[in-house]
PDB file of N, CA and C in Angstrom:
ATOM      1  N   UNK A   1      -2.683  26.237 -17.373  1.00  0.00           N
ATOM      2  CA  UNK A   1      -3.664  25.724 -18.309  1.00  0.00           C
ATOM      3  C   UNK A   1      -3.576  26.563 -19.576  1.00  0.00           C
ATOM      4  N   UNK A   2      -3.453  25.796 -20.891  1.00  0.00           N
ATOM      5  CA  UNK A   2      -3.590  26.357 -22.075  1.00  0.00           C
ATOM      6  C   UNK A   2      -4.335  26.576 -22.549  1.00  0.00           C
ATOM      7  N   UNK A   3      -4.140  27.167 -24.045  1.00  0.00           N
ATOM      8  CA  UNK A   3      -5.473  27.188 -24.553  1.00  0.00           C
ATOM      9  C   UNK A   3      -5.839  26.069 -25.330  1.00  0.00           C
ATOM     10  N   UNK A   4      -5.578  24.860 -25.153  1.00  0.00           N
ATOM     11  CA  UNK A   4      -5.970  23.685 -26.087  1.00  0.00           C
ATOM     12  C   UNK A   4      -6.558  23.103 -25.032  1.00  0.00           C
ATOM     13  N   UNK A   5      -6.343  23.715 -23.377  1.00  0.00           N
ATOM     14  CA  UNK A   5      -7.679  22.884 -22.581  1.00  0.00           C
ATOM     15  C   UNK A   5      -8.945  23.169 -23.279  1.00  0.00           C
ATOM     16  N   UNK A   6      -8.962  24.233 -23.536  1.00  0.00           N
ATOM     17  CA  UNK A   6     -10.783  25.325 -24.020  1.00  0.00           C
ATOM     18  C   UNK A   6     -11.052  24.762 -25.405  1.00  0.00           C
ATOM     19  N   UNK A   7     -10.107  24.044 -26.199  1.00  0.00           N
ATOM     20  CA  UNK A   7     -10.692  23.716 -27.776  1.00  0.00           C
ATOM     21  C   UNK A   7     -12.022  23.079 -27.547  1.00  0.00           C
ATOM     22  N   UNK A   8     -12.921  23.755 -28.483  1.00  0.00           N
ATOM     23  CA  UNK A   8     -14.397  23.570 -29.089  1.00  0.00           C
ATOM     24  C   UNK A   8     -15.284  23.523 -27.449  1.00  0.00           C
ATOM     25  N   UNK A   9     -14.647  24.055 -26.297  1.00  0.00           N
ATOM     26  CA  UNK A   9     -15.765  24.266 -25.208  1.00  0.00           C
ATOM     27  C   UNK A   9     -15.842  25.939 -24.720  1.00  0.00           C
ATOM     28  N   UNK A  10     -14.754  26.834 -25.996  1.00  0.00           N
ATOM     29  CA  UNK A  10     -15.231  28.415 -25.149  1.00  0.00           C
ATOM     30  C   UNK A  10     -16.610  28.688 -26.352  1.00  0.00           C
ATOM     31  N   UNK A  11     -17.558  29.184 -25.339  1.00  0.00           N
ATOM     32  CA  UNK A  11     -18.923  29.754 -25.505  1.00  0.00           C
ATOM     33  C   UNK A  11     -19.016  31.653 -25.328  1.00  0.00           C
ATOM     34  N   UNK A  12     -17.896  31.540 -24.432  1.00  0.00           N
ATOM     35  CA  UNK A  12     -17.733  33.312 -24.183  1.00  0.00           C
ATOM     36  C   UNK A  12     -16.215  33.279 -23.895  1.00  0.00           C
ATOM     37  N   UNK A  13     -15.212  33.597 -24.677  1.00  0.00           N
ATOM     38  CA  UNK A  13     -14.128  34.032 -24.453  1.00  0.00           C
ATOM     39  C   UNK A  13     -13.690  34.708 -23.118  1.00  0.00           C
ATOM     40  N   UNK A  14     -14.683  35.530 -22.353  1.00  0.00           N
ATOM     41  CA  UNK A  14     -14.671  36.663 -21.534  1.00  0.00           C
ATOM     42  C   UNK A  14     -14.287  35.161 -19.995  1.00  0.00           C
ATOM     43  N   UNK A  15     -14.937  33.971 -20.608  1.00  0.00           N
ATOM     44  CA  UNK A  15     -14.978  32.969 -19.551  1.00  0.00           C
ATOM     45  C   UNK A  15     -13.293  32.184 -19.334  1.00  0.00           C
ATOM     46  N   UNK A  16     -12.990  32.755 -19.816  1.00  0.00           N
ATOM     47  CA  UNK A  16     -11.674  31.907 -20.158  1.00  0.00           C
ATOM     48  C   UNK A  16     -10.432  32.478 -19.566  1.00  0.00           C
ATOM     49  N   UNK A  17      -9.275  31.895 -19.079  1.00  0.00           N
ATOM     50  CA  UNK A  17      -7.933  32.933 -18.852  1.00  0.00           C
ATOM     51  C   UNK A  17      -7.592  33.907 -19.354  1.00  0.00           C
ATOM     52  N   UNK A  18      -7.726  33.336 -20.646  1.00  0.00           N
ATOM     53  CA  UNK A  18      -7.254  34.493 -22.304  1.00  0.00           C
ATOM     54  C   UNK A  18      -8.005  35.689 -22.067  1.00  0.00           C
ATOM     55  N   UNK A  19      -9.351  35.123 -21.758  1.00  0.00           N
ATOM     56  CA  UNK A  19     -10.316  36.879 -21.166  1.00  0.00           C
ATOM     57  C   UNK A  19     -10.033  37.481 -20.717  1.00  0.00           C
ATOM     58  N   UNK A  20      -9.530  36.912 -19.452  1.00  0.00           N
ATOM     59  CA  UNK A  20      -9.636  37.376 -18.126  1.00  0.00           C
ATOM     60  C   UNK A  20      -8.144  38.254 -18.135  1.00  0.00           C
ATOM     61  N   UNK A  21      -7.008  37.692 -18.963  1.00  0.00           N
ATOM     62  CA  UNK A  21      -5.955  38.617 -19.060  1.00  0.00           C
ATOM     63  C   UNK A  21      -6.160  39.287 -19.823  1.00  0.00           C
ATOM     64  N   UNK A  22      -6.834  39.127 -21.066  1.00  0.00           N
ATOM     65  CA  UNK A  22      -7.277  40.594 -22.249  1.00  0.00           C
ATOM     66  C   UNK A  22      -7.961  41.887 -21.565  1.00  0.00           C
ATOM     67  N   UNK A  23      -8.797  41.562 -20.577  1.00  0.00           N
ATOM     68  CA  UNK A  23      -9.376  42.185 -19.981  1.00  0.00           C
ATOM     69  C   UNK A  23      -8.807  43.382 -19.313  1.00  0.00           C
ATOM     70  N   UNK A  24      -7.614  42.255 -18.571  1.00  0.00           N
ATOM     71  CA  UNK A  24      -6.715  43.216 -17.530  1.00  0.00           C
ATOM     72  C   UNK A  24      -5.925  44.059 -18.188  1.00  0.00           C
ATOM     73  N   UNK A  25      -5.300  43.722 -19.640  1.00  0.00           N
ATOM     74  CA  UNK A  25      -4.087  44.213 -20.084  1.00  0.00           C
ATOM     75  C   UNK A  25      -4.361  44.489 -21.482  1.00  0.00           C
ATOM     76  N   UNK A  26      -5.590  44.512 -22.428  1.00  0.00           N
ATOM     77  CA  UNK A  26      -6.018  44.515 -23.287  1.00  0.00           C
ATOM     78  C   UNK A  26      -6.311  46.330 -23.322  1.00  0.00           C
ATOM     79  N   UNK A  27      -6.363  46.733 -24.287  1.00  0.00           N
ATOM     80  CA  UNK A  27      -6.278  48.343 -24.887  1.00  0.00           C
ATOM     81  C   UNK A  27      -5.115  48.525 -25.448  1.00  0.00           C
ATOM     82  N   UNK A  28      -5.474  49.850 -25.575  1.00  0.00           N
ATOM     83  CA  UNK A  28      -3.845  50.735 -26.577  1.00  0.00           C
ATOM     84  C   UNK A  28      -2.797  50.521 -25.242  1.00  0.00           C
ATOM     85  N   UNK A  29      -3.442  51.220 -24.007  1.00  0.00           N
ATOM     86  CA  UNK A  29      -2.351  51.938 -23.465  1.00  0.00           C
ATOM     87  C   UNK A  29      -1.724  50.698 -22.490  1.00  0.00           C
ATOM     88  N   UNK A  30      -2.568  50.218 -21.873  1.00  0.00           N
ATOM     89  CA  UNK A  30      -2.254  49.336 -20.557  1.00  0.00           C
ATOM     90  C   UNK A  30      -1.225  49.097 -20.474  1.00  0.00           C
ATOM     91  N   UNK A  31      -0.434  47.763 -21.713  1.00  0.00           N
ATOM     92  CA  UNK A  31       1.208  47.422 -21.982  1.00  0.00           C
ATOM     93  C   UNK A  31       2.351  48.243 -21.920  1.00  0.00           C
ATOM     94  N   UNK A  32       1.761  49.670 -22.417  1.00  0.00           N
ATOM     95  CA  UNK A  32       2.825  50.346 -22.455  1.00  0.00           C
ATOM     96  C   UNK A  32       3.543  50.737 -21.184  1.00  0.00           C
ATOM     97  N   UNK A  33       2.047  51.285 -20.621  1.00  0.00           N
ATOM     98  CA  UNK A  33       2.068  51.714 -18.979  1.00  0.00           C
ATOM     99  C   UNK A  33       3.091  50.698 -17.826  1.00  0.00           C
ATOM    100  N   UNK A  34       2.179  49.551 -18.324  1.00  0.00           N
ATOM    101  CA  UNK A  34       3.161  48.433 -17.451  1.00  0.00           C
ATOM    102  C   UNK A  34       4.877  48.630 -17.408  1.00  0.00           C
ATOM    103  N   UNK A  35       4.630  48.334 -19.522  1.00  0.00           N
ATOM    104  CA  UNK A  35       6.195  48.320 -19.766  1.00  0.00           C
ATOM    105  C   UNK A  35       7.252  49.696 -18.920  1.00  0.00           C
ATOM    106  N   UNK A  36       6.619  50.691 -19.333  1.00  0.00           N
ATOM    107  CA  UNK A  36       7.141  52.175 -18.651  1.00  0.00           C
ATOM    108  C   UNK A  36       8.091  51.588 -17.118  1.00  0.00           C
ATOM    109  N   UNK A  37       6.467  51.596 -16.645  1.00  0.00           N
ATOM    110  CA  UNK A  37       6.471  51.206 -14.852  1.00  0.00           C
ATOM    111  C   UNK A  37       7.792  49.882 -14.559  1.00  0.00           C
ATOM    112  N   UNK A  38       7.631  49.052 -15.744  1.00  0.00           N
ATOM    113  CA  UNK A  38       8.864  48.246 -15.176  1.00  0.00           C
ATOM    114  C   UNK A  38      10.403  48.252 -15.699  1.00  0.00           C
ATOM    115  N   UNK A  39      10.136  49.248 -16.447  1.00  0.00           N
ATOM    116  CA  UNK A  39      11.719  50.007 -16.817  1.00  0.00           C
ATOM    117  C   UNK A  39      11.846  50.853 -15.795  1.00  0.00           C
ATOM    118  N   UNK A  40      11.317  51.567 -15.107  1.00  0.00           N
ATOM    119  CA  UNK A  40      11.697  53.151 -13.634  1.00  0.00           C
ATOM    120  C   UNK A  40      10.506  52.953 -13.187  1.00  0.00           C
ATOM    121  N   UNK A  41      10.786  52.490 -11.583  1.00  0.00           N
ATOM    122  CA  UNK A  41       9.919  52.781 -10.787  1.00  0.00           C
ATOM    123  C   UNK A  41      10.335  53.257  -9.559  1.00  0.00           C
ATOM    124  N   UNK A  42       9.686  53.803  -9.272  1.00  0.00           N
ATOM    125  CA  UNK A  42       8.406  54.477  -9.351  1.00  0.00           C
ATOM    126  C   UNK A  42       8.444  55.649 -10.229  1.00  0.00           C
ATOM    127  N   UNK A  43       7.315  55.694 -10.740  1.00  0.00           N
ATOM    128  CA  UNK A  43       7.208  57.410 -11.583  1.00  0.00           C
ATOM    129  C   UNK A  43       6.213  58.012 -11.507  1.00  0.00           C
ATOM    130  N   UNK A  44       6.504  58.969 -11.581  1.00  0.00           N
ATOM    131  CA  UNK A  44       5.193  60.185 -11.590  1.00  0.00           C
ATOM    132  C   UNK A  44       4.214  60.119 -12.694  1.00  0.00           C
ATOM    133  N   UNK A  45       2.977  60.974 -12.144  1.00  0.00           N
ATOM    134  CA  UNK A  45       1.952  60.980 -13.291  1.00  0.00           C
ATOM    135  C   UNK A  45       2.776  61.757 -14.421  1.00  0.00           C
ATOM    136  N   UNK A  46       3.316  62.940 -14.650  1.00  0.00           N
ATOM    137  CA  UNK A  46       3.986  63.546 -15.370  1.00  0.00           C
ATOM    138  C   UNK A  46       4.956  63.091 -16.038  1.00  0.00           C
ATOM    139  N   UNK A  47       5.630  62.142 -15.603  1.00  0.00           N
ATOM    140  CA  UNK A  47       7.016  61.627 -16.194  1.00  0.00           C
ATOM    141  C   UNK A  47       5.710  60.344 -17.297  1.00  0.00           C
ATOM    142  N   UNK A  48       5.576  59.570 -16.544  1.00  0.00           N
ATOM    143  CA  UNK A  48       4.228  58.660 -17.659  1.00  0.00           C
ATOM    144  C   UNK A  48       4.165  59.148 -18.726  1.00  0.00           C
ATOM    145  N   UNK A  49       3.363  60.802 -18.810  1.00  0.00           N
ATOM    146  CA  UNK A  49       2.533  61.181 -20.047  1.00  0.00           C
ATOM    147  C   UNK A  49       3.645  61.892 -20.554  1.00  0.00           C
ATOM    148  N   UNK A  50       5.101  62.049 -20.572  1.00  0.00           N
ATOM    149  CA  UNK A  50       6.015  62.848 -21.396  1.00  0.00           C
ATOM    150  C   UNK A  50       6.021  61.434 -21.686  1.00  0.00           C
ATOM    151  N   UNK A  51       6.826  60.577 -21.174  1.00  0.00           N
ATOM    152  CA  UNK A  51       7.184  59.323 -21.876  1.00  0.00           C
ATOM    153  C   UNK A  51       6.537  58.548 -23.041  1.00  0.00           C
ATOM    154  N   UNK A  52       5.163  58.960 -22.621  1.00  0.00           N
ATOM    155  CA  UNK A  52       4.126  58.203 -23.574  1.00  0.00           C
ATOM    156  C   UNK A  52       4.046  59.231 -24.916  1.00  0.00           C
ATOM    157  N   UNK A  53       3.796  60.406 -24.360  1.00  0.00           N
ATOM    158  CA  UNK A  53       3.633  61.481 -25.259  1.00  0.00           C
ATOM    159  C   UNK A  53       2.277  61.386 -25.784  1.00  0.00           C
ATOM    160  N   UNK A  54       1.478  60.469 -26.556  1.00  0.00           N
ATOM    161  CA  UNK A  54       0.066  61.281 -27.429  1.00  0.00           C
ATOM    162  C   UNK A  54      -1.126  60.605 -26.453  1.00  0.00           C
ATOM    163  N   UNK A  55      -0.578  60.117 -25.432  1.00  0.00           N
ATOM    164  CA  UNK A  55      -1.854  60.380 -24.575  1.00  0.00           C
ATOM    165  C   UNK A  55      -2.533  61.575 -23.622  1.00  0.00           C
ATOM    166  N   UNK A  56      -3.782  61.195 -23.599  1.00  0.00           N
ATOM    167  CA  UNK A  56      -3.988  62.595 -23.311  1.00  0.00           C
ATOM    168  C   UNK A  56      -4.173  62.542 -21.466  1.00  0.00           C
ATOM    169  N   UNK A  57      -4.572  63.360 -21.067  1.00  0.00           N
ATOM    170  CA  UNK A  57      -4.213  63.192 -19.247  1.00  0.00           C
ATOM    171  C   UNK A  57      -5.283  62.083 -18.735  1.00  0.00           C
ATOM    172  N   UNK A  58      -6.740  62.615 -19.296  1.00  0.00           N
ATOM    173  CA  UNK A  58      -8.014  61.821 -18.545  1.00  0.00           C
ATOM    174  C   UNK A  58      -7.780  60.232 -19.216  1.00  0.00           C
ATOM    175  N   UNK A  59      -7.411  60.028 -20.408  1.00  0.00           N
ATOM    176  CA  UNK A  59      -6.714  58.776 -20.694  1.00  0.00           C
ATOM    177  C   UNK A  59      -5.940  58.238 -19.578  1.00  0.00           C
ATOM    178  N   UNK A  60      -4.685  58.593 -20.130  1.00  0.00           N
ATOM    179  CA  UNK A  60      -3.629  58.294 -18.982  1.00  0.00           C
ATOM    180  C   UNK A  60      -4.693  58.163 -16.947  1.00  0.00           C
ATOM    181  N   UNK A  61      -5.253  59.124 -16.663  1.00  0.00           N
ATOM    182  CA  UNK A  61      -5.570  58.966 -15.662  1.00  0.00           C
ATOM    183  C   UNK A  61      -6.504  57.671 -15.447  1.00  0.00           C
ATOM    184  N   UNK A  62      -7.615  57.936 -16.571  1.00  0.00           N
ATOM    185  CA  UNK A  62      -8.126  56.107 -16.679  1.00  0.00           C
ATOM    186  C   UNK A  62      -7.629  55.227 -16.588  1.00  0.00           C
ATOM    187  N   UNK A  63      -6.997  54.554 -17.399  1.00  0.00           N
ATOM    188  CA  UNK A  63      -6.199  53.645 -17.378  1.00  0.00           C
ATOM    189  C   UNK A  63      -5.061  53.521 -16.487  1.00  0.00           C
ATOM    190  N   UNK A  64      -4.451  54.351 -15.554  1.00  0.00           N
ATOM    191  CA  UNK A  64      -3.918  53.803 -14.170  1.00  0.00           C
ATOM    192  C   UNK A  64      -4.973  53.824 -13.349  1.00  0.00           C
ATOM    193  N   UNK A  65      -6.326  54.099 -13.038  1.00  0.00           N
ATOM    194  CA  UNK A  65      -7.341  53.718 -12.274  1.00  0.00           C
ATOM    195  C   UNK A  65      -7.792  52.178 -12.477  1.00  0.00           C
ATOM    196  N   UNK A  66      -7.532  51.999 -13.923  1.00  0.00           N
ATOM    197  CA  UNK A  66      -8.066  50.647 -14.012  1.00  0.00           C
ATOM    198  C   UNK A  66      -7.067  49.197 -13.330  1.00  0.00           C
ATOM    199  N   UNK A  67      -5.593  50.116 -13.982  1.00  0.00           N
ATOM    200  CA  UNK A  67      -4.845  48.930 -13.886  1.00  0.00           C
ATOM    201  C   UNK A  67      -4.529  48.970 -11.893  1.00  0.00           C
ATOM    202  N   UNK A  68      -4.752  49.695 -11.309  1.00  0.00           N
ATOM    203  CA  UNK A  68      -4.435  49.969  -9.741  1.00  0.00           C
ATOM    204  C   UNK A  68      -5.944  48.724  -9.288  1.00  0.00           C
ATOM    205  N   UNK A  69      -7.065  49.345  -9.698  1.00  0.00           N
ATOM    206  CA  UNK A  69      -8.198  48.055  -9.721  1.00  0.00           C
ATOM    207  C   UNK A  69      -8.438  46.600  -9.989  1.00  0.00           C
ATOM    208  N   UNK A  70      -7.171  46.904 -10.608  1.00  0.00           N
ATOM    209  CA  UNK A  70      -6.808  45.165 -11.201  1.00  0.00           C
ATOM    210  C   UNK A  70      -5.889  44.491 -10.512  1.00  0.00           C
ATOM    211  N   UNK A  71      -5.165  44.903  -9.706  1.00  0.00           N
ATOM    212  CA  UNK A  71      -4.330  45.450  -8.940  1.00  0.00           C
ATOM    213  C   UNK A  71      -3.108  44.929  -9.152  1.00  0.00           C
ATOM    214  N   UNK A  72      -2.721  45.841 -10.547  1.00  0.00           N
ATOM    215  CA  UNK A  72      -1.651  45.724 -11.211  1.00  0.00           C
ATOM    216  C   UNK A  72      -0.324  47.221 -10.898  1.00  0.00           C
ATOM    217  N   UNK A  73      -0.992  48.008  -9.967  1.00  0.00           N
ATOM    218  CA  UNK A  73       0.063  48.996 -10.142  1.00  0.00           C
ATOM    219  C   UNK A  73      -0.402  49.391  -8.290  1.00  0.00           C
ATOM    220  N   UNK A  74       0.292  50.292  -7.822  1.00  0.00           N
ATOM    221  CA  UNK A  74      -0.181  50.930  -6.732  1.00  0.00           C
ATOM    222  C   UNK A  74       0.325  52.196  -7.086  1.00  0.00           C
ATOM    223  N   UNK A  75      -0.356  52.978  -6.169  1.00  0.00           N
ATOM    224  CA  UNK A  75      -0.709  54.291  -6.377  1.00  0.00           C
ATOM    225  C   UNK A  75      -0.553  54.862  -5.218  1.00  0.00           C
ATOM    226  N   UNK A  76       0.937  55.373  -5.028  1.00  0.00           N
ATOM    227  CA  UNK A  76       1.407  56.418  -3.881  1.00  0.00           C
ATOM    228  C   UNK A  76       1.155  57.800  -3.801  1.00  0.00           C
ATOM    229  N   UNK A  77       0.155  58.634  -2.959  1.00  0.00           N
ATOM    230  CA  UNK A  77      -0.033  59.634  -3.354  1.00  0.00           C
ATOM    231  C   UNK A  77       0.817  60.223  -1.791  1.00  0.00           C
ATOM    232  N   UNK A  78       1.284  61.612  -2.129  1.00  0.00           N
ATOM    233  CA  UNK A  78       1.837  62.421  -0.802  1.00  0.00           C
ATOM    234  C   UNK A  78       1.148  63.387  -0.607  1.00  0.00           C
ATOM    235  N   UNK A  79       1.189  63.829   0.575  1.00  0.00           N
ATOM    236  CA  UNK A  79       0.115  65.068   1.321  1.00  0.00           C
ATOM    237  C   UNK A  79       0.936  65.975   1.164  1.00  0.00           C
ATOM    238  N   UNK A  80       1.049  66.971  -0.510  1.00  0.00           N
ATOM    239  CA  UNK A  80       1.837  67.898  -0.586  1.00  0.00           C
ATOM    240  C   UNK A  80       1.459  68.782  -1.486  1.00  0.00           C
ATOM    241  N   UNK A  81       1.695  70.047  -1.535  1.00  0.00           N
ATOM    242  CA  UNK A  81       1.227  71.233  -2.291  1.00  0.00           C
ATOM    243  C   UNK A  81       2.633  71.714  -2.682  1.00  0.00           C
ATOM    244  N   UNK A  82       2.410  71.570  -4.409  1.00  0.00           N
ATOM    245  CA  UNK A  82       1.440  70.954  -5.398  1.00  0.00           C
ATOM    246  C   UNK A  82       1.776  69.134  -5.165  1.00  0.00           C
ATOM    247  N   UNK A  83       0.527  68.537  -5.845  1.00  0.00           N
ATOM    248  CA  UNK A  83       0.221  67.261  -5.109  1.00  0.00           C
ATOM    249  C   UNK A  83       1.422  66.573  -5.618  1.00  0.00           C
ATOM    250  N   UNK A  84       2.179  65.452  -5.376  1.00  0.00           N
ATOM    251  CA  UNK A  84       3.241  64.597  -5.906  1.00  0.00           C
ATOM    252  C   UNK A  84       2.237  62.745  -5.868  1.00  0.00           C
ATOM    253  N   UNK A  85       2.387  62.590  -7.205  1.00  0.00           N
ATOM    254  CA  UNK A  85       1.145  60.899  -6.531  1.00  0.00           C
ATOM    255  C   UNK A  85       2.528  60.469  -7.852  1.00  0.00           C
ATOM    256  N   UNK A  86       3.071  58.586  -7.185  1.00  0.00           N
ATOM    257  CA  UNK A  86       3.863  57.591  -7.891  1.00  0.00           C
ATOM    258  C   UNK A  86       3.367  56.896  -8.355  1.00  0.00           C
ATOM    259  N   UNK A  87       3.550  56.191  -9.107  1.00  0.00           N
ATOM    260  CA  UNK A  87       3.089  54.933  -9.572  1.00  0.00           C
ATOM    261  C   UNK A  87       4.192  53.491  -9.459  1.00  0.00           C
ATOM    262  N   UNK A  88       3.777  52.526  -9.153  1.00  0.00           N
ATOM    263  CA  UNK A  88       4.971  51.117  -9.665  1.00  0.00           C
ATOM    264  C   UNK A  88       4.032  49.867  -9.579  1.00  0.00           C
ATOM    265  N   UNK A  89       4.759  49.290  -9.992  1.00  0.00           N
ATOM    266  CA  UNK A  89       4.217  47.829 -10.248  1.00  0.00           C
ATOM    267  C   UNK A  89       3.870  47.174  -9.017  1.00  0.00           C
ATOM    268  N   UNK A  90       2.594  45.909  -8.888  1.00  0.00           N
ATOM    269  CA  UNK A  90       2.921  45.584  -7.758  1.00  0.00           C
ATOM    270  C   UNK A  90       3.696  44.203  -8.140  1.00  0.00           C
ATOM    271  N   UNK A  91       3.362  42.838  -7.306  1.00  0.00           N
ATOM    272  CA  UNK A  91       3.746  41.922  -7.241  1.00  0.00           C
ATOM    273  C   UNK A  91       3.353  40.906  -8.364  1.00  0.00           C
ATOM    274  N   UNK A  92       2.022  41.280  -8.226  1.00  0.00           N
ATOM    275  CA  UNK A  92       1.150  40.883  -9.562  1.00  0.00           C
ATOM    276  C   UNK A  92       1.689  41.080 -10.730  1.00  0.00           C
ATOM    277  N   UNK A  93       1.683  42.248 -11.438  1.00  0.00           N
ATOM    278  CA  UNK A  93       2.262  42.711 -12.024  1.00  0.00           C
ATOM    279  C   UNK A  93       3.324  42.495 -12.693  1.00  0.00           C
ATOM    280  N   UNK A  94       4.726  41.794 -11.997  1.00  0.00           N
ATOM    281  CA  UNK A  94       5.666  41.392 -11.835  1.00  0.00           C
ATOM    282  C   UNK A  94       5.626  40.262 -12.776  1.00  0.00           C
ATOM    283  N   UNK A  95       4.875  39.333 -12.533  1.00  0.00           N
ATOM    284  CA  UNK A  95       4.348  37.948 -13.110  1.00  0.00           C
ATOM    285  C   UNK A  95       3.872  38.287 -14.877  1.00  0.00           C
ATOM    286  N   UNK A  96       3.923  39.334 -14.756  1.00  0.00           N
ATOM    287  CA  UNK A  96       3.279  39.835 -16.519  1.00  0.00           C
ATOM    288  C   UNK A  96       4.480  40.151 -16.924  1.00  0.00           C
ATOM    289  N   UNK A  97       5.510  40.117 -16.876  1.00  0.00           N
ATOM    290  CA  UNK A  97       6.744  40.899 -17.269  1.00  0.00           C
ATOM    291  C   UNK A  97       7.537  39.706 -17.880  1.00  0.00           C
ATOM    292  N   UNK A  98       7.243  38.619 -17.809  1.00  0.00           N
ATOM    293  CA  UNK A  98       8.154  37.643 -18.518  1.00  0.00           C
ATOM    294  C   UNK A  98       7.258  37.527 -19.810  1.00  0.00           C
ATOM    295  N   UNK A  99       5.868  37.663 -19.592  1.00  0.00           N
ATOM    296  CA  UNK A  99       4.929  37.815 -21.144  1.00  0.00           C
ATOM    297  C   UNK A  99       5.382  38.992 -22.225  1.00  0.00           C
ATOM    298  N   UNK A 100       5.235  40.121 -21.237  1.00  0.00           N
ATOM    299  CA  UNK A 100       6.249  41.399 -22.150  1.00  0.00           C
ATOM    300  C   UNK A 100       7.334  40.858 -22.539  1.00  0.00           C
ATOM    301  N   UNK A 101       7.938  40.341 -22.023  1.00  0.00           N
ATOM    302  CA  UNK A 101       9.479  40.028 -22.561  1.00  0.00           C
ATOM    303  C   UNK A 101       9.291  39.440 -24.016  1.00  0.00           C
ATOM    304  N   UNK A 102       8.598  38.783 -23.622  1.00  0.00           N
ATOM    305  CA  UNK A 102       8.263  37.337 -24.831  1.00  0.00           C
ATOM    306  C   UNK A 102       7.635  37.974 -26.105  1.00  0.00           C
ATOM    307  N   UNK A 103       6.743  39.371 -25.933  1.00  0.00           N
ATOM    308  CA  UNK A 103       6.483  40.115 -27.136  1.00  0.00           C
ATOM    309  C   UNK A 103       7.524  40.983 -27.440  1.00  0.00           C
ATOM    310  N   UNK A 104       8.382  41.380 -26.342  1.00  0.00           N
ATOM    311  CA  UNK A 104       9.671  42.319 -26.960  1.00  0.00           C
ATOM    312  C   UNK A 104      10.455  41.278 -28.196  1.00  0.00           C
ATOM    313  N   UNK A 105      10.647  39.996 -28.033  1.00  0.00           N
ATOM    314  CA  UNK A 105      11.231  39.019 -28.314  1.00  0.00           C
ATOM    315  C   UNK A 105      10.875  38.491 -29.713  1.00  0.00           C
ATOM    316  N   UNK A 106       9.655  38.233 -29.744  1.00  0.00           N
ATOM    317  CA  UNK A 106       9.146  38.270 -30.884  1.00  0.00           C
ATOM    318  C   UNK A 106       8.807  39.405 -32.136  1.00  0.00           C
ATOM    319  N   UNK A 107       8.407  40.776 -31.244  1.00  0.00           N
ATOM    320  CA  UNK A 107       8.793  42.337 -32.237  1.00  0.00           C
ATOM    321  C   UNK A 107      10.215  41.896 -32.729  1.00  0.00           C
ATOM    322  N   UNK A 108      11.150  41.961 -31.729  1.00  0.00           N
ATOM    323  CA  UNK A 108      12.730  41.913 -32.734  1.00  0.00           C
ATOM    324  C   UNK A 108      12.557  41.077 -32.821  1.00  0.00           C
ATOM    325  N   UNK A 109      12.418  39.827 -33.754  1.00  0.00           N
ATOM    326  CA  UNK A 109      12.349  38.822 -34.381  1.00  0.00           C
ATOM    327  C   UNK A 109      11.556  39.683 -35.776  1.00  0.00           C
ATOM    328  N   UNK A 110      10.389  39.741 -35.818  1.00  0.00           N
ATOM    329  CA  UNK A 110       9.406  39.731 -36.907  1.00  0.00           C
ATOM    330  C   UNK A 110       9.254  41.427 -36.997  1.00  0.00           C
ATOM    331  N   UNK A 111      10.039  42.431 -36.947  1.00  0.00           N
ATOM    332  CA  UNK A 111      10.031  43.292 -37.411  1.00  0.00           C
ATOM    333  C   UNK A 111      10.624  43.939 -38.448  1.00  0.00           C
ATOM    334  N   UNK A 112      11.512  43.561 -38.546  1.00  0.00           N
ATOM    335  CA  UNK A 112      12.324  43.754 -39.816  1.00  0.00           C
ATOM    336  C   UNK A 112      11.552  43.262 -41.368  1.00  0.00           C
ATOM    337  N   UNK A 113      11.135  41.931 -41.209  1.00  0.00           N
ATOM    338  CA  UNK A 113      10.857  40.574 -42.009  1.00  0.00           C
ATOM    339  C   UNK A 113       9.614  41.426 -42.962  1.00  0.00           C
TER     340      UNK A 113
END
């Protein structure tokens, strides 16, 4: 379903698909995170925040709490000193990756211009 089903009947955006994925994947960081996670997976909390670089940890730690809640990532932790916890995409997840594509696609298109 598109968005020309919703012409002149959205009252709350938040009610709509478009919400409901802004929601999930909407912020600074979320996309990136995804994108990261589906270039190398699994990765560490550490490898994440070098990769990302200007996020800060309790950031970064938010936002994989959220997206694991959404249940866009899972979250492998090991019973080890010092602690080792992974991250990767799940299945869900997976299904968002042809949308990334489609904005990689369009950046090189309209970046140069």
């Amino acid at each position: 379903m598109g968005m020309s089903a919703y012409k002149g009947q959205v009252k709350n955006i938040k009610d709509t698909p478009f919400g409901y994925t802004l929601s999930v994947i909407g912020g600074k960081w979320k996309m990136v995170i995804i994108y990261l996670l589906a270039e190398n997976q699994p990765v560490r909390f550490n490898d994440l925040k070098r990769q990302i670089g200007s996020i800060t940890f309790k950031v970064l730690s938010s936002q994989l709490k959220e997206l694991e809640l959404d249940g866009l990532i899972d979250r492998k932790e090991y019973p080890q000193i010092p602690p080792k916890v992974e991250y990767r995409l799940t299945a869900k997840a997976e299904t968002l990756l042809p949308v990334l594509e489609g904005l990689c696609e369009w950046g090189a298109k309209n970046q140069n211009k």
